[in-house]
N, C-alpha and C. Protein backbone atom coordinates (compact mmCIF):
# COMPACT_ATOMS: atom_id res chain seq x y z
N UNK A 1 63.84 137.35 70.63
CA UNK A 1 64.77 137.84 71.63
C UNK A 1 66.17 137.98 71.04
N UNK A 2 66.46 137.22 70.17
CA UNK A 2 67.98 136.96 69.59
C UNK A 2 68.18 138.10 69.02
N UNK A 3 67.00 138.20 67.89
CA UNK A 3 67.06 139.50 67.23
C UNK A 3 67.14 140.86 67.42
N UNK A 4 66.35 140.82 68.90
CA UNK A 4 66.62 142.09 69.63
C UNK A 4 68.20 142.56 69.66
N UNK A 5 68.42 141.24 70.58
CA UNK A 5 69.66 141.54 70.94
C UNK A 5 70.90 142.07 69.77
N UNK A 6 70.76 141.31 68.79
CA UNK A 6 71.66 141.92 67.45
C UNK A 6 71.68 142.94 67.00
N UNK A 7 70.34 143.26 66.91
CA UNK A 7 69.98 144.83 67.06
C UNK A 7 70.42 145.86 67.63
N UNK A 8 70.14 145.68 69.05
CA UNK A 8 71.37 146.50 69.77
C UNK A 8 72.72 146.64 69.82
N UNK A 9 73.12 144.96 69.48
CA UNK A 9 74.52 145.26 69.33
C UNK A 9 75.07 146.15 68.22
N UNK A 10 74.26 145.92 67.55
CA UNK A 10 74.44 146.52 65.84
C UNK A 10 74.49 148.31 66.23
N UNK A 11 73.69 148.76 66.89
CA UNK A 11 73.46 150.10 67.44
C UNK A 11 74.12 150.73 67.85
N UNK A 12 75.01 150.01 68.79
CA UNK A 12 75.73 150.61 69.99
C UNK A 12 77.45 150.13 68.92
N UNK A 13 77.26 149.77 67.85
CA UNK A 13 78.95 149.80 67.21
C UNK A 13 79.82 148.36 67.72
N UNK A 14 78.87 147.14 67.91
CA UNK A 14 79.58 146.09 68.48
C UNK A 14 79.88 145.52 67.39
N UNK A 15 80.75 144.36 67.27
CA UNK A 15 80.70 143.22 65.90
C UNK A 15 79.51 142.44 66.55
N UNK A 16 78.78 141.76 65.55
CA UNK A 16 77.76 140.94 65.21
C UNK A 16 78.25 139.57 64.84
N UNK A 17 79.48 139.71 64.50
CA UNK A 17 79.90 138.31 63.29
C UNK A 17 81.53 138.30 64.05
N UNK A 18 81.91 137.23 63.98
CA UNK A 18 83.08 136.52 64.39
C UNK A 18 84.15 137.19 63.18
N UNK A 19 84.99 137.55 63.86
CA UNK A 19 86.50 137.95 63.13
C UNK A 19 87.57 137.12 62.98
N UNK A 20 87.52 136.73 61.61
CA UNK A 20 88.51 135.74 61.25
C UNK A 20 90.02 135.20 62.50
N UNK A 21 90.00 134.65 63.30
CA UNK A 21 91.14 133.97 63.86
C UNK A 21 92.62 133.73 63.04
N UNK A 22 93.70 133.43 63.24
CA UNK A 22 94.77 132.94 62.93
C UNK A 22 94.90 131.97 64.40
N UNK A 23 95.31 130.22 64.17
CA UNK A 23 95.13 130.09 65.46
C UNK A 23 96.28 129.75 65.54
N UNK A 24 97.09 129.71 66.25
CA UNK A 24 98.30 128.83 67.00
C UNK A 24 98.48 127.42 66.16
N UNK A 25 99.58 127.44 66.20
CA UNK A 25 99.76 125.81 65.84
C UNK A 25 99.45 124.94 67.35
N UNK A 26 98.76 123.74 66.77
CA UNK A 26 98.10 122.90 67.89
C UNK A 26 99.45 122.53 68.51
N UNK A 27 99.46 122.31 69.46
CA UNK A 27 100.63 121.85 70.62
C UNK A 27 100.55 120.22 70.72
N UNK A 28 101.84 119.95 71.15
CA UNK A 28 102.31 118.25 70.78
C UNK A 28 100.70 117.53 72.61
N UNK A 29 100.29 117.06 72.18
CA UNK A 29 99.76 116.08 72.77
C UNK A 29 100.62 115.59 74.09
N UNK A 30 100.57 116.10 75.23
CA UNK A 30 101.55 115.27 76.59
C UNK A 30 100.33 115.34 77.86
N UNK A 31 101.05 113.79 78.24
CA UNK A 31 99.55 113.76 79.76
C UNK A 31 101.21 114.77 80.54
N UNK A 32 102.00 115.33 80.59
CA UNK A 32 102.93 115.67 81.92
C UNK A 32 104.10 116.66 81.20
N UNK A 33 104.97 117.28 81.77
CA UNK A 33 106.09 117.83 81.06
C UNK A 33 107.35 117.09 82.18
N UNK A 34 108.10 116.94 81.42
CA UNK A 34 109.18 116.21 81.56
C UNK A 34 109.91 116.82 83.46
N UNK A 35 109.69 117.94 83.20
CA UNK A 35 109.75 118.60 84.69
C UNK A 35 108.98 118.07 85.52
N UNK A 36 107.63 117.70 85.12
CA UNK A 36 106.57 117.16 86.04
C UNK A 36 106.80 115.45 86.49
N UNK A 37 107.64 114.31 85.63
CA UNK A 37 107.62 113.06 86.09
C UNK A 37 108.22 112.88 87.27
N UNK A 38 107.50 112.59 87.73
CA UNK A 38 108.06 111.49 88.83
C UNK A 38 109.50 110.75 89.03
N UNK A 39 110.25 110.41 90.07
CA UNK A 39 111.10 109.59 89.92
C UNK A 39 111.14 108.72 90.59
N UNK A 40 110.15 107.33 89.41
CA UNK A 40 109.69 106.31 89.66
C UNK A 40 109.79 105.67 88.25
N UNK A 41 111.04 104.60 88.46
CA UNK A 41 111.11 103.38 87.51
C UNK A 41 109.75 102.79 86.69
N UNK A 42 109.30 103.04 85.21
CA UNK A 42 108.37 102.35 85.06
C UNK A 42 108.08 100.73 85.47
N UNK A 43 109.06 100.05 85.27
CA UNK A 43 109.22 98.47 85.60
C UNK A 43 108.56 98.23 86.78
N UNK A 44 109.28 99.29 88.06
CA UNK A 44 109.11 99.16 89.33
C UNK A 44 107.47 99.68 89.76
N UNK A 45 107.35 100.76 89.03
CA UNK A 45 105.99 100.85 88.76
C UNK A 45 104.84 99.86 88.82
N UNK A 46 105.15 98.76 87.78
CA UNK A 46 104.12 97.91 86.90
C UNK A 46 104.80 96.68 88.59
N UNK A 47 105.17 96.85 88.81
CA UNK A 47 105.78 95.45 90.07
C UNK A 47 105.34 95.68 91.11
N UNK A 48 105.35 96.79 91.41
CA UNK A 48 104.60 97.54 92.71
C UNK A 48 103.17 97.29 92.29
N UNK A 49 102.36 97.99 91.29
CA UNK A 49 101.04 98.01 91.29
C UNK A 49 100.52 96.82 91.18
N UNK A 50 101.44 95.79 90.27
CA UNK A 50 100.86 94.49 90.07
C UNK A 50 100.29 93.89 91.23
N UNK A 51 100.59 93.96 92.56
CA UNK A 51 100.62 93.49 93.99
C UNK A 51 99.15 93.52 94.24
N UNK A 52 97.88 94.91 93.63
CA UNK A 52 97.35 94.71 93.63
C UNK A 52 96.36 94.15 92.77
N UNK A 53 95.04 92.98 93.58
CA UNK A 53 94.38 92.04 92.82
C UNK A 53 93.16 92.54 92.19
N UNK A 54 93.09 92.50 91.57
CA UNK A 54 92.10 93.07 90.35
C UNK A 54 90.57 91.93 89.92
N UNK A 55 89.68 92.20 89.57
CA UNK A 55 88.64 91.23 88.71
C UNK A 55 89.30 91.85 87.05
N UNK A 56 88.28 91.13 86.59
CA UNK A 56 88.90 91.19 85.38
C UNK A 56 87.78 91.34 84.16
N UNK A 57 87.15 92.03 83.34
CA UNK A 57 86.72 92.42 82.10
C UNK A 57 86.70 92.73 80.98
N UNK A 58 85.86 92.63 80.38
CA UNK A 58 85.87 92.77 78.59
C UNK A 58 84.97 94.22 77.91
N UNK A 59 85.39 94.94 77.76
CA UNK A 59 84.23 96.38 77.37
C UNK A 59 84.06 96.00 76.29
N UNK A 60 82.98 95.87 75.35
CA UNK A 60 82.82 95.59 74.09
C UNK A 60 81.91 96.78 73.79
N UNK A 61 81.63 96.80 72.57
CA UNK A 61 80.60 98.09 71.76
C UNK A 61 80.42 97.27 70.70
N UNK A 62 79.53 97.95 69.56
CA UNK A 62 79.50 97.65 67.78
C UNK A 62 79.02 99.03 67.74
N UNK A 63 79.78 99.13 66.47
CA UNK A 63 79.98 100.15 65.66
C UNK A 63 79.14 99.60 63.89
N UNK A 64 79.61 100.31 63.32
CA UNK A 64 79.41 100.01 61.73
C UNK A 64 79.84 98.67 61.05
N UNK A 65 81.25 98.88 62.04
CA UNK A 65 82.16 97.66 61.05
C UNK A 65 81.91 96.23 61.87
N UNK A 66 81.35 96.64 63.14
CA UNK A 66 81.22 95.21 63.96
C UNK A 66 81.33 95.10 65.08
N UNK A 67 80.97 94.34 66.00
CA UNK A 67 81.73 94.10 67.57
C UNK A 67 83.17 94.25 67.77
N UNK A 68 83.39 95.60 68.89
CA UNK A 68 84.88 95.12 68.94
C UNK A 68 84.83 95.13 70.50
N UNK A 69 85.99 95.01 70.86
CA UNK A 69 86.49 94.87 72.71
C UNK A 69 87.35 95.02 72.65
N UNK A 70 87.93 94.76 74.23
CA UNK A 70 89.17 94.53 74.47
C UNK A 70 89.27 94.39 76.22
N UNK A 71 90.22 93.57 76.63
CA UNK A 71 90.44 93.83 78.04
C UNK A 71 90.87 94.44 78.71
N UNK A 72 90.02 94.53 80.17
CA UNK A 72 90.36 95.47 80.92
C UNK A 72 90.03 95.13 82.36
N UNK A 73 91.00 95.72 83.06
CA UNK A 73 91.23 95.41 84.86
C UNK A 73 91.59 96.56 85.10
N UNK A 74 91.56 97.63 84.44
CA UNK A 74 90.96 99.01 85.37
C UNK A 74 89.76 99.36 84.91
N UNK A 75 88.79 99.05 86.14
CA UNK A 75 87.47 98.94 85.57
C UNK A 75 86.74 99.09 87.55
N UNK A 76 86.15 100.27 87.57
CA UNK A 76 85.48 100.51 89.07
C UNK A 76 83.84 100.91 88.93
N UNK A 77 83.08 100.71 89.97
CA UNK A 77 81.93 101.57 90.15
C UNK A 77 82.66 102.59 90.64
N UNK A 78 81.17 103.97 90.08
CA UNK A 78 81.73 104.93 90.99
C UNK A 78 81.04 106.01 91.71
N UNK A 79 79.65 105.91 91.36
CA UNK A 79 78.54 106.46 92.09
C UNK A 79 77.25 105.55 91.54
N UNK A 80 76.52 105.69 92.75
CA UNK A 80 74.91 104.63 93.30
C UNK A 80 74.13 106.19 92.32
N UNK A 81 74.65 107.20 92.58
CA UNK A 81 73.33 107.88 92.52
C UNK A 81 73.58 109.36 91.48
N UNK A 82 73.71 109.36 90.43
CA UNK A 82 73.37 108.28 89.14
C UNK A 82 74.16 107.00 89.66
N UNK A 83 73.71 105.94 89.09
CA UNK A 83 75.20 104.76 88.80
C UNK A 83 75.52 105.05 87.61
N UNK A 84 77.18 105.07 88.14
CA UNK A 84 78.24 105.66 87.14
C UNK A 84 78.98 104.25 87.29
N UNK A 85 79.84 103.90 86.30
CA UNK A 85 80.50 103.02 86.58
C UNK A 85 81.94 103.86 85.91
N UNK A 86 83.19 103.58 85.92
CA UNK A 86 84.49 103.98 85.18
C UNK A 86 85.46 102.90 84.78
N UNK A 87 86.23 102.95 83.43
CA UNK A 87 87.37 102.50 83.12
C UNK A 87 88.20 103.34 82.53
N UNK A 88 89.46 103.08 82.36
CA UNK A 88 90.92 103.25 81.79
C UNK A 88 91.21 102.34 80.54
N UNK A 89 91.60 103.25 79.93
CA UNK A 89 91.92 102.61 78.34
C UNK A 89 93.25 103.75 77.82
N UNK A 90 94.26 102.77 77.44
CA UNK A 90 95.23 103.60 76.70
C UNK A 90 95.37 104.68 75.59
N UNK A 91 95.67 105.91 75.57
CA UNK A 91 95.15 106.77 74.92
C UNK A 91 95.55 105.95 73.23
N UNK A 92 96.60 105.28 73.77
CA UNK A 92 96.53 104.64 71.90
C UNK A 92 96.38 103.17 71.48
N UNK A 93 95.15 102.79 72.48
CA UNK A 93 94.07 101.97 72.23
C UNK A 93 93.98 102.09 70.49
N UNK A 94 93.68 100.99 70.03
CA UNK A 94 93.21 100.99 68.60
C UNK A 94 91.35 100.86 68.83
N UNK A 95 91.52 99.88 69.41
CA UNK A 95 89.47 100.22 69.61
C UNK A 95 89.32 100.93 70.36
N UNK A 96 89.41 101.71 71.54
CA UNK A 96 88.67 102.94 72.15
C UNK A 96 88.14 103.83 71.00
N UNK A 97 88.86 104.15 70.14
CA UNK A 97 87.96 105.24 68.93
C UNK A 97 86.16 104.95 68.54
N UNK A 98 86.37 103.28 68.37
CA UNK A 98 85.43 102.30 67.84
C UNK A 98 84.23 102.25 69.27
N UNK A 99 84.56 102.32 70.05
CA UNK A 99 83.81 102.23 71.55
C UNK A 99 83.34 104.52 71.43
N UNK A 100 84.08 104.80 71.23
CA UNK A 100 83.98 106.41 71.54
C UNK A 100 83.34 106.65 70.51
N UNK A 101 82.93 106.18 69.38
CA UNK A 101 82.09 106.33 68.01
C UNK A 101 80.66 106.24 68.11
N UNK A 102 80.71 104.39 69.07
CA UNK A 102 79.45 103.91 69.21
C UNK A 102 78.79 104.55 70.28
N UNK A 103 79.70 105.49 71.37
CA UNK A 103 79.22 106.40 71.92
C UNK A 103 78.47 105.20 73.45
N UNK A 104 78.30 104.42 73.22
CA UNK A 104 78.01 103.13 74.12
C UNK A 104 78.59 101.72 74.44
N UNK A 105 78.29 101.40 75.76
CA UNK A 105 79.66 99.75 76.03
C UNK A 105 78.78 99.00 76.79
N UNK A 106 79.08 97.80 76.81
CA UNK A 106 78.90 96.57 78.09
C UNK A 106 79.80 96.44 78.52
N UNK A 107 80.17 96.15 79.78
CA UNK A 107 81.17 95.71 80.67
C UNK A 107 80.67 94.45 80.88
N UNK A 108 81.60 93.47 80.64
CA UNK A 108 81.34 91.82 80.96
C UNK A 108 82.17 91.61 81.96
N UNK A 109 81.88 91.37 82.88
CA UNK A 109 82.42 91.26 84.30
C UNK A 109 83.32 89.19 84.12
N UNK A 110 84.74 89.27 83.97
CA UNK A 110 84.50 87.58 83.87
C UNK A 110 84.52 86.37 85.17
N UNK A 111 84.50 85.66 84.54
CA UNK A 111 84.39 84.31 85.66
C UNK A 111 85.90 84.03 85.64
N UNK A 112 85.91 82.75 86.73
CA UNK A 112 87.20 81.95 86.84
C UNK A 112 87.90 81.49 86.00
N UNK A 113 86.54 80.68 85.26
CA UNK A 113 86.93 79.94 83.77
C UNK A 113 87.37 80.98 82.81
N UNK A 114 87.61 81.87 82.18
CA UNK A 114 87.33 82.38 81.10
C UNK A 114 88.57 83.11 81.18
N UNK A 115 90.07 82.54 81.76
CA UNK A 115 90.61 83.65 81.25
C UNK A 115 91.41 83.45 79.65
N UNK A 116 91.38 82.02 79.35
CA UNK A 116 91.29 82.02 77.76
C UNK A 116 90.72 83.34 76.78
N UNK A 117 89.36 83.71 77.01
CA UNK A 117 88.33 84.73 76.62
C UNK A 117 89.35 85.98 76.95
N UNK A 118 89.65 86.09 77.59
CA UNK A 118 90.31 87.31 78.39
C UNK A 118 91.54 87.74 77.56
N UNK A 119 92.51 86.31 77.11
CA UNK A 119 93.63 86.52 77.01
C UNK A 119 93.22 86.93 75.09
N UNK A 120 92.10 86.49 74.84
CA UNK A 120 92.05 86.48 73.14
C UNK A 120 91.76 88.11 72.95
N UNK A 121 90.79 89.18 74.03
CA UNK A 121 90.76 90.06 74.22
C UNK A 121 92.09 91.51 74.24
N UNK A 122 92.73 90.60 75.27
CA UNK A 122 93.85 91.66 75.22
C UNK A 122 94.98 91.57 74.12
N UNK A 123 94.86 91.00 72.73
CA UNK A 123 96.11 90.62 71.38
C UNK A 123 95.41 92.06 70.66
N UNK A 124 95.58 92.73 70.29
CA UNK A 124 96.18 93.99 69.42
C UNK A 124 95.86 93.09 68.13
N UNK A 125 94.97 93.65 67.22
CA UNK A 125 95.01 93.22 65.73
C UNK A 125 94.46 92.46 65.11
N UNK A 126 93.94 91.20 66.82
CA UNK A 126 93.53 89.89 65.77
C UNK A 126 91.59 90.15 65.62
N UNK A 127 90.93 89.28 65.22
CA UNK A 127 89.53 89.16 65.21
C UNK A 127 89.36 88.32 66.97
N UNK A 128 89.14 89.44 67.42
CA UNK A 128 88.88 88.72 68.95
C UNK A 128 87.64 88.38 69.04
N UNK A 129 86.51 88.70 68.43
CA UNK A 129 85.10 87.93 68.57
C UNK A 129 84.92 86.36 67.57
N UNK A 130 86.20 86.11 66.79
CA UNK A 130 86.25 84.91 66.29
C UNK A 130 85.79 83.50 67.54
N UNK A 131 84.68 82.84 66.96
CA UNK A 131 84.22 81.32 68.01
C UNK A 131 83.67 82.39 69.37
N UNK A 132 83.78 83.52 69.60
CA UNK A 132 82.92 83.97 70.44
C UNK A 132 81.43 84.26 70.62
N UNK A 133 80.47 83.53 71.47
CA UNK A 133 79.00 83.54 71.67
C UNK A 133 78.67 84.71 72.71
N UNK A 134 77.70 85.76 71.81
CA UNK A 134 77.07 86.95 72.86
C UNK A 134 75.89 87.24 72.32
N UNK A 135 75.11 88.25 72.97
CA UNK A 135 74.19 88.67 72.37
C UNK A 135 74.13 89.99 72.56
N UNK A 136 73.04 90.77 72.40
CA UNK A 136 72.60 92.46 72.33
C UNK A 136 72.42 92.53 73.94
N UNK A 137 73.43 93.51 74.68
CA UNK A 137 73.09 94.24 75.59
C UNK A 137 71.61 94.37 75.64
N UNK A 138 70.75 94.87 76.46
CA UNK A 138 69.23 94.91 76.18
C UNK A 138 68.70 96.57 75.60
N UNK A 139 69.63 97.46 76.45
CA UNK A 139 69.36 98.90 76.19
C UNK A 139 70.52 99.59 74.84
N UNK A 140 71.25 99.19 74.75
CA UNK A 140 73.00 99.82 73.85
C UNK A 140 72.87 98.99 72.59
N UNK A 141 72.56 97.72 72.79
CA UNK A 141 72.86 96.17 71.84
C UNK A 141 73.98 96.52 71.59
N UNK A 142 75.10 96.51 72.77
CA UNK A 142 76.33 96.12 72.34
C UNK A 142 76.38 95.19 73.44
N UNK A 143 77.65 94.13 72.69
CA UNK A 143 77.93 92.58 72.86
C UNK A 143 77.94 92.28 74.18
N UNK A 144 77.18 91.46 74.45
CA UNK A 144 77.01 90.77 75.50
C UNK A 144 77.51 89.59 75.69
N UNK A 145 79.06 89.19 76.83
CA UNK A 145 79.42 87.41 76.38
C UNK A 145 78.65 87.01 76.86
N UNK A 146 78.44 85.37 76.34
CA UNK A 146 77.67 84.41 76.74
C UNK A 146 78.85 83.58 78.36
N UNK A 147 77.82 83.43 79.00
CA UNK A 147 79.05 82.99 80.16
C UNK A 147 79.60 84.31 81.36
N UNK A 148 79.55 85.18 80.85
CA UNK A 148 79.69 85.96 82.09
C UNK A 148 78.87 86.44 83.82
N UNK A 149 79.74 86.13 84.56
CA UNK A 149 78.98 86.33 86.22
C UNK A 149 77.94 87.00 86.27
N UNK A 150 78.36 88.81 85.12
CA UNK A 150 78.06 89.56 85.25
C UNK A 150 77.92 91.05 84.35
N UNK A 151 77.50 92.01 84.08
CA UNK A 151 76.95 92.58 82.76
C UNK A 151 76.70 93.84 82.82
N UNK A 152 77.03 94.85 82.52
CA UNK A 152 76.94 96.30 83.17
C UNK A 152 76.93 96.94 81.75
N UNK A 153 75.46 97.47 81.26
CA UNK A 153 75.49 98.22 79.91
C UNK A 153 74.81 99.74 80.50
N UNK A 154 75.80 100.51 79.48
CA UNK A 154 76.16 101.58 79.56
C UNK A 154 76.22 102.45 78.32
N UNK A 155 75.93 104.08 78.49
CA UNK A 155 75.82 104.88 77.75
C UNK A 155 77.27 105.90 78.34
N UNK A 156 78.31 105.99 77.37
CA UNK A 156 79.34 107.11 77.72
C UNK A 156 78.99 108.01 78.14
N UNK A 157 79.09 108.52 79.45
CA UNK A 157 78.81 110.28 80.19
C UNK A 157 79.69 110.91 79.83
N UNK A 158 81.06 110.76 80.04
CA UNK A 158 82.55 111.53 80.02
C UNK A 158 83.17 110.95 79.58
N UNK A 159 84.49 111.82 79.04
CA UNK A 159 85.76 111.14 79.18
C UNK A 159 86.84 112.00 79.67
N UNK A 160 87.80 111.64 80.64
CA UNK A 160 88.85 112.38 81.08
C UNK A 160 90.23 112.19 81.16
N UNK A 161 91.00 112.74 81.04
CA UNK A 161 92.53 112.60 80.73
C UNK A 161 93.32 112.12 81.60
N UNK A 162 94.25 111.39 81.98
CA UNK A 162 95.00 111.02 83.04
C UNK A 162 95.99 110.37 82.20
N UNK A 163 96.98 111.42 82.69
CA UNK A 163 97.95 111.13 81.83
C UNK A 163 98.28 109.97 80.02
N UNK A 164 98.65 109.06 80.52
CA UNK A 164 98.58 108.48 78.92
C UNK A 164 97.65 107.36 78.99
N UNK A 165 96.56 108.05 79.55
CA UNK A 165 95.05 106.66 79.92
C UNK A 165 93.54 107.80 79.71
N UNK A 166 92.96 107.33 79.08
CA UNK A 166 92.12 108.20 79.46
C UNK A 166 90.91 107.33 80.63
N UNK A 167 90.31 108.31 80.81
CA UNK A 167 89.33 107.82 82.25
C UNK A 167 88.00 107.91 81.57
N UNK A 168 87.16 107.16 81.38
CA UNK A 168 86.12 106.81 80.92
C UNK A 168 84.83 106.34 81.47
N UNK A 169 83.71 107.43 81.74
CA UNK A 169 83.11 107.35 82.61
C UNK A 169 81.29 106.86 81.80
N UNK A 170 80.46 105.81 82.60
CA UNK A 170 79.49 105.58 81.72
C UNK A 170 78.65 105.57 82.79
N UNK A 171 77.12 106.08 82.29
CA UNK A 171 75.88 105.81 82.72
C UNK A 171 75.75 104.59 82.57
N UNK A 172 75.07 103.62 83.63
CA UNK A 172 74.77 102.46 83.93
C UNK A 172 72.74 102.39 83.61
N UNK A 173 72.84 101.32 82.55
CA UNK A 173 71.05 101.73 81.91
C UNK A 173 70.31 101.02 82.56
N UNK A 174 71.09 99.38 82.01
CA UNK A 174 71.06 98.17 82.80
C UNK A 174 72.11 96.92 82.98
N UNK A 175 71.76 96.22 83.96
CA UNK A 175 72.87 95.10 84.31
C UNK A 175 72.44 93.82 84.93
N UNK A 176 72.90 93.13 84.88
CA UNK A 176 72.47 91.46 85.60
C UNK A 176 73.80 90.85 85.99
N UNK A 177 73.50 89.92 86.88
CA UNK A 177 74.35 89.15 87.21
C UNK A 177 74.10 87.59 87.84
N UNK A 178 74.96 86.80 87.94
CA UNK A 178 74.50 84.97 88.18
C UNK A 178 74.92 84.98 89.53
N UNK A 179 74.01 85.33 90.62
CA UNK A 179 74.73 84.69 92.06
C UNK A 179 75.25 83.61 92.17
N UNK A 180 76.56 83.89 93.11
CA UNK A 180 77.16 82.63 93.34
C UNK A 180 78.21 82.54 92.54
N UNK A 181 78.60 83.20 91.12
CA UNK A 181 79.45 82.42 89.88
C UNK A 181 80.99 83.15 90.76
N UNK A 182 81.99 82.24 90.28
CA UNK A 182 83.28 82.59 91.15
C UNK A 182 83.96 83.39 90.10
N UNK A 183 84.62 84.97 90.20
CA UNK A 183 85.46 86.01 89.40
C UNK A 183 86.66 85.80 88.53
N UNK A 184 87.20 85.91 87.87
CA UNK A 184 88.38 85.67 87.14
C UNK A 184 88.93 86.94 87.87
N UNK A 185 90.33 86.64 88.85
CA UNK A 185 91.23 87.51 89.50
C UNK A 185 92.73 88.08 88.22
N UNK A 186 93.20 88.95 89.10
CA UNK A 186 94.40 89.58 88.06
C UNK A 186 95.41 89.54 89.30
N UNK A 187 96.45 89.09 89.19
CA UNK A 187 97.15 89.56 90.25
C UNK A 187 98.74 89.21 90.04
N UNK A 188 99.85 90.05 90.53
CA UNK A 188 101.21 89.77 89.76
C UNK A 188 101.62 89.23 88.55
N UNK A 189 100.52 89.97 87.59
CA UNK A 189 100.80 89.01 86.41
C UNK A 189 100.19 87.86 85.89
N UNK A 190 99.37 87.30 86.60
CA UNK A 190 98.50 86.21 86.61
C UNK A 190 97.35 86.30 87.03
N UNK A 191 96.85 85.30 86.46
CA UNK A 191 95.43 84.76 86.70
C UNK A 191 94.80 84.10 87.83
N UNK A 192 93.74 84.38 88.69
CA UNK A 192 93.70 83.13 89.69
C UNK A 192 91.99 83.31 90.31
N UNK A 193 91.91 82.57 90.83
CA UNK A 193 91.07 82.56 91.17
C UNK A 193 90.51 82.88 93.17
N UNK A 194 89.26 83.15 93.27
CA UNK A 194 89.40 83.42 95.02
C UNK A 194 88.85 82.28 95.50
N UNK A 195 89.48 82.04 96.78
CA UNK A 195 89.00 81.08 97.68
C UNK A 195 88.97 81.48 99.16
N UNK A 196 88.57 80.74 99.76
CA UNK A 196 87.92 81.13 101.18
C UNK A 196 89.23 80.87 101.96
């Protein structure tokens, strides 16, 4: 069929073959144009949103070079049917590349206890799986903590732009969770826990 078609094109005086381009110089990278911000204080921003309370997680993957992660509290379901789940990661994340490579993640949902775990997660640079116990996701075999409520492994569907975050959307393969275990909260800046 292909061949047909070339054929004809060839007949009727079409090009067959792609004509060398000159392209544009690539354009500077912006989630907005300066016309487009808002006038809204970042500070006041991060003070306002802080208000709301968050759970709190770890996305991990392995790649070539190893397990990496990092934390995260923008982190939602977002459809039953597929289950989709979504997070937010800074477009200049140093591991998102390492997670976007392995093309697959676990979401470790944490507990009360663990925001030690949490806080070793969110440092830029260091060996954050140092003294850390996990195992193989069951479907991805990426890192699974030992100790978490809860466990959501995933295959990357999308990814989408929002401003200087990208939006990161995953097929849900499989997941478990410990009834009963109490959440590690986020809220003004802190850590806490829920009570009745």
């Amino acid at each position: 069929m292909a061949a047909t078609v070339v054929r004809y094109l060839r007949s009727v005086g079409a090009a067959t073959a792609a004509e060398p381009v000159d392209f544009l110089p690539r354009p500077d990278l912006r989630a907005v144009r300066d016309d487009e911000r808002a006038p809204v204080d970042p500070g006041e921003f991060r003070r306002v949103l802080g208000q709301f309370a968050s759970g709190v997680t770890v996305i991990t993957a392995e790649d070539a070079a190893g397990p990496t992660g990092f934390a995260c509290q923008s982190f939602a379901s977002l459809s039953l049917d597929p289950p989709l789940v979504a997070f937010m990661v800074s477009r200049t994340s140093t591991t998102w590349p390492r997670i976007a490579r392995a093309g697959v993640f676990c979401v470790n949902v944490l507990g009360a206890e663990q925001s030690v775990l949490c806080r070793g997660f969110a440092v830029s640079g260091a060996d954050k799986f140092a003294g850390v116990s996990f195992d193989a996701a069951p479907v991805t075999g990426s890192p699974r903590l030992d100790g978490v409520p809860a466990w959501i492994d995933c295959r990357i569907q999308n990814v989408h732009t929002g401003g200087d975050h990208l939006i990161v959307v995953g097929r849900v393969e499989a997941l478990g969770a410990t009834d009963g275990a109490a959440p590690l909260l986020f809220h003004g800046g802190r850590f806490g826990r829920f009570s009745d």
